[in-house]
PDB file of N, CA and C in Angstrom:
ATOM      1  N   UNK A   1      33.098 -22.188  -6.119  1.00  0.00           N
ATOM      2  CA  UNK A   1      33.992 -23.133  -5.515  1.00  0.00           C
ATOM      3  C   UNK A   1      33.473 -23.507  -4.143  1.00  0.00           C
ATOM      4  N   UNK A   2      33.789 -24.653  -3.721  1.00  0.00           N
ATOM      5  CA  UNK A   2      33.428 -25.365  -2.492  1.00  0.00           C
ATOM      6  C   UNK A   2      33.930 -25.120  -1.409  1.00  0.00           C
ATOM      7  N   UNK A   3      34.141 -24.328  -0.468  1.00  0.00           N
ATOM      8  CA  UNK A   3      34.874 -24.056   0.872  1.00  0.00           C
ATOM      9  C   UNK A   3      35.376 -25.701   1.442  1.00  0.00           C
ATOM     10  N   UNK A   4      36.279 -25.751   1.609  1.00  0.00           N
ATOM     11  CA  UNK A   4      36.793 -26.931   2.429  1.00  0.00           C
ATOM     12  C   UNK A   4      36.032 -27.608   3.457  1.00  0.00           C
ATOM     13  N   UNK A   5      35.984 -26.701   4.521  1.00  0.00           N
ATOM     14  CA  UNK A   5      34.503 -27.546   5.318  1.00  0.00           C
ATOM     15  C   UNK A   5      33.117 -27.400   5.006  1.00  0.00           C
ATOM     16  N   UNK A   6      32.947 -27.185   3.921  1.00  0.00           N
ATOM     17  CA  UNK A   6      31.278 -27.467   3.352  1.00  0.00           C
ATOM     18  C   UNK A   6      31.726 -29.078   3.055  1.00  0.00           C
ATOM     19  N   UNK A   7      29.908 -28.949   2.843  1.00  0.00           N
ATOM     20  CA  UNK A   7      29.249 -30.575   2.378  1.00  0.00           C
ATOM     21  C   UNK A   7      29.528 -30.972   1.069  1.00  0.00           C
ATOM     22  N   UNK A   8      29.820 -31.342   0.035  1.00  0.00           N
ATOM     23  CA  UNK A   8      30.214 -31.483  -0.937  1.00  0.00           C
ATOM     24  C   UNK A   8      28.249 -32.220  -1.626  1.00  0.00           C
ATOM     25  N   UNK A   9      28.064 -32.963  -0.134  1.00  0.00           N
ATOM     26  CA  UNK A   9      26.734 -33.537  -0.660  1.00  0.00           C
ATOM     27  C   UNK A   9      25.377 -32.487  -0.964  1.00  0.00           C
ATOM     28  N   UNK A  10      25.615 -31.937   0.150  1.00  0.00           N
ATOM     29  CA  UNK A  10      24.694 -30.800   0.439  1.00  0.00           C
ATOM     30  C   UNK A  10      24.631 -29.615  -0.590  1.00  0.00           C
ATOM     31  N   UNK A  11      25.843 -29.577  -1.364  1.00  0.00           N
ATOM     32  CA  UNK A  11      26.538 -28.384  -2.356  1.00  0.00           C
ATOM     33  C   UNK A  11      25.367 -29.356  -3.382  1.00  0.00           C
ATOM     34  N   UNK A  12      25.554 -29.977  -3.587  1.00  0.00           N
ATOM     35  CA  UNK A  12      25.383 -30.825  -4.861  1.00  0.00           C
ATOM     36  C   UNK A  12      23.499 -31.124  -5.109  1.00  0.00           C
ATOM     37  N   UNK A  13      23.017 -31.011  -3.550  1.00  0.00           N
ATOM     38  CA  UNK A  13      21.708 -31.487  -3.741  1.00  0.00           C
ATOM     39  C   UNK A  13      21.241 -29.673  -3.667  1.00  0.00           C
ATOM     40  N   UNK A  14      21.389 -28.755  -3.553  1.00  0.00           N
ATOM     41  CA  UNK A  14      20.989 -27.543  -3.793  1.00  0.00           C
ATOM     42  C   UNK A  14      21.578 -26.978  -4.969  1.00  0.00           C
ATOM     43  N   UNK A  15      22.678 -27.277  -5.988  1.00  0.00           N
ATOM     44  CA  UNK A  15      22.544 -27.407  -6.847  1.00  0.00           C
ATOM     45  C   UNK A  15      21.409 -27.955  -7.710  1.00  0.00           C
ATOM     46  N   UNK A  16      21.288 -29.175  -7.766  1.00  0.00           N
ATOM     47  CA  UNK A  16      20.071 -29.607  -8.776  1.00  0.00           C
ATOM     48  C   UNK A  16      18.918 -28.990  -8.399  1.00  0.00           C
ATOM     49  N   UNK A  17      18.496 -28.705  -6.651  1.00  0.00           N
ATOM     50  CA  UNK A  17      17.242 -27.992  -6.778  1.00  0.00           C
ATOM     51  C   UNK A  17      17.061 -26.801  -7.253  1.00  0.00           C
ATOM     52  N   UNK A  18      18.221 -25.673  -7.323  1.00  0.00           N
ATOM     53  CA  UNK A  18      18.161 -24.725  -8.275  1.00  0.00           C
ATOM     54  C   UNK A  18      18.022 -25.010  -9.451  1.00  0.00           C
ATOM     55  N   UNK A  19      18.473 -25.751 -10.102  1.00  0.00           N
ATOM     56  CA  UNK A  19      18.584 -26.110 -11.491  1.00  0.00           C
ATOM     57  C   UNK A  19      16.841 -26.174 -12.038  1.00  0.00           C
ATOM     58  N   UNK A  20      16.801 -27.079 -11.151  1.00  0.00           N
ATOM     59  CA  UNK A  20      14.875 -27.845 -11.147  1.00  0.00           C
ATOM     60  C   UNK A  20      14.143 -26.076 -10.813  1.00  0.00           C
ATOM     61  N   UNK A  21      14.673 -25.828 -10.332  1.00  0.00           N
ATOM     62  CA  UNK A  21      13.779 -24.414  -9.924  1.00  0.00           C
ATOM     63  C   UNK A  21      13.971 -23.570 -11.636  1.00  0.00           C
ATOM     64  N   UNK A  22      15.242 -23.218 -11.628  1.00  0.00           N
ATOM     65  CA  UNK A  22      15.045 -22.779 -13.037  1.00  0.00           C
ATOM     66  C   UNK A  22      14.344 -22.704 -14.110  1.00  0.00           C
ATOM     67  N   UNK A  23      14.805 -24.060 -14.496  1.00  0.00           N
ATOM     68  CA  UNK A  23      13.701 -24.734 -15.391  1.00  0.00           C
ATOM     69  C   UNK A  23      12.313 -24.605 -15.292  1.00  0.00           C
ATOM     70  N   UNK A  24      11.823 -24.895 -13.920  1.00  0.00           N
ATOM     71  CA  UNK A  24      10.330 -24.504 -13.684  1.00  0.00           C
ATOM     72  C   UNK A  24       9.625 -23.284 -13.855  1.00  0.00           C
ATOM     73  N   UNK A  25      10.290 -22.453 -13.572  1.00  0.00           N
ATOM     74  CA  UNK A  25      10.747 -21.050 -14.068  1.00  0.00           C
ATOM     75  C   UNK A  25      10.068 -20.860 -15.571  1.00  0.00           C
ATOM     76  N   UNK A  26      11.206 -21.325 -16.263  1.00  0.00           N
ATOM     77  CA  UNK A  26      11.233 -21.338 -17.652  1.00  0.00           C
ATOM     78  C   UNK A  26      10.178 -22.000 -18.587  1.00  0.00           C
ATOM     79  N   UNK A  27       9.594 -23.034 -17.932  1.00  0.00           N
ATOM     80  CA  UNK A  27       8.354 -23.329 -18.581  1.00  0.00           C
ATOM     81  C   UNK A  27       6.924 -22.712 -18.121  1.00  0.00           C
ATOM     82  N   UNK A  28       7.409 -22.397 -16.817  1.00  0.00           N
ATOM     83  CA  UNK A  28       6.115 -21.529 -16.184  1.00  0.00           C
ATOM     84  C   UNK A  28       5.805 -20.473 -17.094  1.00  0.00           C
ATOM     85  N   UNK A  29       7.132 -19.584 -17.737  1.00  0.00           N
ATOM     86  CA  UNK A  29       6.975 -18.326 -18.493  1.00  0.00           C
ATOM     87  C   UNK A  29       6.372 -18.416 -19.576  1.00  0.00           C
ATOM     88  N   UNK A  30       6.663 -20.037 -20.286  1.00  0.00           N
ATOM     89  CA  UNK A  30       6.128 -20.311 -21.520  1.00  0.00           C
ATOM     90  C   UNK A  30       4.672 -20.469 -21.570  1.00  0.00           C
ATOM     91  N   UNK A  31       4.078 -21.160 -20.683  1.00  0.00           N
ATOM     92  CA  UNK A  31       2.630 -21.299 -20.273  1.00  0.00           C
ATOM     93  C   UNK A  31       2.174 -19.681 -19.861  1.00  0.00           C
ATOM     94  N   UNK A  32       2.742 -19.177 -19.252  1.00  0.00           N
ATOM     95  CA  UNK A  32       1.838 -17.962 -19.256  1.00  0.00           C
ATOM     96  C   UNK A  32       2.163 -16.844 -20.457  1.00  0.00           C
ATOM     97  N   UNK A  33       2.599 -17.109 -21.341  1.00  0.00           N
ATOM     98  CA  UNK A  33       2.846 -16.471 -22.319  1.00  0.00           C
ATOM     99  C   UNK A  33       2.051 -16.792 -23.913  1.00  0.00           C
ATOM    100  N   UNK A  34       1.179 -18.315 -23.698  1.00  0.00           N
ATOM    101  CA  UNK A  34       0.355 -18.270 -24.483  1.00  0.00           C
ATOM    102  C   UNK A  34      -1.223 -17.758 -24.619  1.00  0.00           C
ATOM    103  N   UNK A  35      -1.660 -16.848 -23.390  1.00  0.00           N
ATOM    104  CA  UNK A  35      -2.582 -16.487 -23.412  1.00  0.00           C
ATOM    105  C   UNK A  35      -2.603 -15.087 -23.299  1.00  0.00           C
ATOM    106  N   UNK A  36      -3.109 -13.660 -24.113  1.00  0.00           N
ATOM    107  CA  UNK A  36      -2.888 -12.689 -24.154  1.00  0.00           C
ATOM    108  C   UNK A  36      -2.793 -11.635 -22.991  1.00  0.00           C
ATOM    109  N   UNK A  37      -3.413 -12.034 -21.957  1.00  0.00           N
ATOM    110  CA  UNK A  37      -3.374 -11.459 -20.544  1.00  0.00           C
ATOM    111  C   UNK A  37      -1.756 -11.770 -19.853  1.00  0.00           C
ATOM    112  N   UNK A  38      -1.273 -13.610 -19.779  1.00  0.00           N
ATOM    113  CA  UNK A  38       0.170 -13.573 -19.376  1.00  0.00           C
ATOM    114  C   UNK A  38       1.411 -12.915 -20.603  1.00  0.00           C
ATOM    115  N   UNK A  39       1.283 -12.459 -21.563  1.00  0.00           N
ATOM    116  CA  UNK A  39       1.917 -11.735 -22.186  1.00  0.00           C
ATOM    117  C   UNK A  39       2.388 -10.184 -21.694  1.00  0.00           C
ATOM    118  N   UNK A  40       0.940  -9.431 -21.109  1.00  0.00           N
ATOM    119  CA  UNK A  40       0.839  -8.580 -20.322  1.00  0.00           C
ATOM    120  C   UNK A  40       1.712  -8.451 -19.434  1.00  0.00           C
ATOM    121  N   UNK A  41       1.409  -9.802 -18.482  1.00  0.00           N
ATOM    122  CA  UNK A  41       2.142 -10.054 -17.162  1.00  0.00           C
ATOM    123  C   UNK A  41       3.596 -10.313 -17.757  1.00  0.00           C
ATOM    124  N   UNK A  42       4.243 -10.674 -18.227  1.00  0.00           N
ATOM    125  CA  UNK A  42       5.374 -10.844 -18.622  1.00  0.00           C
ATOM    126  C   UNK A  42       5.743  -9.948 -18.900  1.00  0.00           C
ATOM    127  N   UNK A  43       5.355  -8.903 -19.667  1.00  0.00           N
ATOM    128  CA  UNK A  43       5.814  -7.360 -19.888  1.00  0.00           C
ATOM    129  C   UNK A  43       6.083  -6.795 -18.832  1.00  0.00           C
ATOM    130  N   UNK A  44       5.205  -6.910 -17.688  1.00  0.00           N
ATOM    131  CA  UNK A  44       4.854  -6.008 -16.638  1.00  0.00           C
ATOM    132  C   UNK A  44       6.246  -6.814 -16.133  1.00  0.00           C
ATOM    133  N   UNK A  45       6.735  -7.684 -15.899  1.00  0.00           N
ATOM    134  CA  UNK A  45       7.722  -8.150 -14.993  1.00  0.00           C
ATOM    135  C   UNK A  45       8.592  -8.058 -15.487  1.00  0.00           C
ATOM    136  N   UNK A  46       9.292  -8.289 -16.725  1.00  0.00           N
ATOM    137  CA  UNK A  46      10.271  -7.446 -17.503  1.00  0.00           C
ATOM    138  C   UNK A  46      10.622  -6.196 -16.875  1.00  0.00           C
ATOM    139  N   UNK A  47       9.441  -5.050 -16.875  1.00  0.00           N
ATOM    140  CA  UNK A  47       9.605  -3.884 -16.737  1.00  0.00           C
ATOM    141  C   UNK A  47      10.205  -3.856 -15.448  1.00  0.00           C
ATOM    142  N   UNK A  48       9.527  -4.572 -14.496  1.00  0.00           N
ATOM    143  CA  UNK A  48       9.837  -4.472 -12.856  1.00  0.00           C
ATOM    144  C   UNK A  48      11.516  -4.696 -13.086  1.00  0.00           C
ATOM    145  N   UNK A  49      11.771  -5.973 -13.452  1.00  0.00           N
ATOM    146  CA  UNK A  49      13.340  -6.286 -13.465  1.00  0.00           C
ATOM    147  C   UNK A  49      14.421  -5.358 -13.934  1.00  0.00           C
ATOM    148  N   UNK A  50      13.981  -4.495 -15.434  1.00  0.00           N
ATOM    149  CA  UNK A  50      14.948  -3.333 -15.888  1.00  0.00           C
ATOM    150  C   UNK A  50      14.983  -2.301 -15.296  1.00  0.00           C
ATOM    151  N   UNK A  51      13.865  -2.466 -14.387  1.00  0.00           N
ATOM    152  CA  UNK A  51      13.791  -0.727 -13.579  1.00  0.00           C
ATOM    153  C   UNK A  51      14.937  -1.094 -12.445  1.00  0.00           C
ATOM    154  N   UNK A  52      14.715  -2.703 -11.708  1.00  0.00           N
ATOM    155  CA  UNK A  52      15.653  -3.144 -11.006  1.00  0.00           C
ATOM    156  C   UNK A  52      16.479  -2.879 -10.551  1.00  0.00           C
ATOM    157  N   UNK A  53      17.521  -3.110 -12.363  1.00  0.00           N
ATOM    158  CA  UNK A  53      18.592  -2.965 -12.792  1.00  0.00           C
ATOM    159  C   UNK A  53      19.200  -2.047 -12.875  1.00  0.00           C
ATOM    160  N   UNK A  54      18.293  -1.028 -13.319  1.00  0.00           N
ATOM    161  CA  UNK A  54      18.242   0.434 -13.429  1.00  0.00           C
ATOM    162  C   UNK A  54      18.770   1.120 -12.300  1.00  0.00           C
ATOM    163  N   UNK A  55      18.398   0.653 -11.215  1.00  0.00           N
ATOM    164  CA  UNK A  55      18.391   1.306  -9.723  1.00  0.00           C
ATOM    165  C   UNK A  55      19.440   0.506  -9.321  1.00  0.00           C
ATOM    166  N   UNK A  56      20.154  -0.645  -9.702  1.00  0.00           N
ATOM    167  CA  UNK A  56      20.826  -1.286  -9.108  1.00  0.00           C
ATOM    168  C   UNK A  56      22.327  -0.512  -9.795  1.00  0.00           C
ATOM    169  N   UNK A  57      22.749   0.243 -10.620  1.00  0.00           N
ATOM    170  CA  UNK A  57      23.281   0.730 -11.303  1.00  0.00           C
ATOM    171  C   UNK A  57      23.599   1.462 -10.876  1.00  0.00           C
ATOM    172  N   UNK A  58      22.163   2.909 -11.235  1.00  0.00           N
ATOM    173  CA  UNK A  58      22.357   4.067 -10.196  1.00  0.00           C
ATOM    174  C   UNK A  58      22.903   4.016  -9.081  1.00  0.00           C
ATOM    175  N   UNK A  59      23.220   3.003  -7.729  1.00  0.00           N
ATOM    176  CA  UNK A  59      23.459   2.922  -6.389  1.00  0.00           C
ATOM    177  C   UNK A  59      25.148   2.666  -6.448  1.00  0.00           C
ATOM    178  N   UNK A  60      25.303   1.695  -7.565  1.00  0.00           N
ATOM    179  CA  UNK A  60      26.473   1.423  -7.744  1.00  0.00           C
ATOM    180  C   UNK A  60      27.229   2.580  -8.333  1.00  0.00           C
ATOM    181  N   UNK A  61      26.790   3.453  -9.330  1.00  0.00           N
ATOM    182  CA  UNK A  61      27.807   4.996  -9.585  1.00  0.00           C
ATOM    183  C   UNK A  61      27.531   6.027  -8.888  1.00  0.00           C
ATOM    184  N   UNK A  62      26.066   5.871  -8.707  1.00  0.00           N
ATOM    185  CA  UNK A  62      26.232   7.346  -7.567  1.00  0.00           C
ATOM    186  C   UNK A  62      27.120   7.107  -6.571  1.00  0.00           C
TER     187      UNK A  62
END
């Protein structure tokens, strides 16, 4: 939701650049995922992210 004195314009144009970022994202992964080395790398960053998560968990119940 929009805070009252925010930009409504400003909300809206960092919206789409996330969006555009996303996406770029998402095809970036696809391109490096057709050659057997970025498959690797994609594993490897997977792993980074669940360990992440992992730890982001742990902090939250311990």
């Amino acid at each position: 939701e929009l805070p009252e004195d925010a930009s409504g314009v400003l909300y809206s144009i960092g919206f789409v650049i996330a969006t555009g970022c996303l996406h770029g994202c998402g095809i970036a992964i696809g391109l490096v995922h057709r050659w057997p080395v970025g498959r690797i790398v994609l594993r490897a960053a997977g792993a980074v992210v669940a360990t992440g998560g992992c730890l982001f968990l742990w902090r939250a119940v311990a």
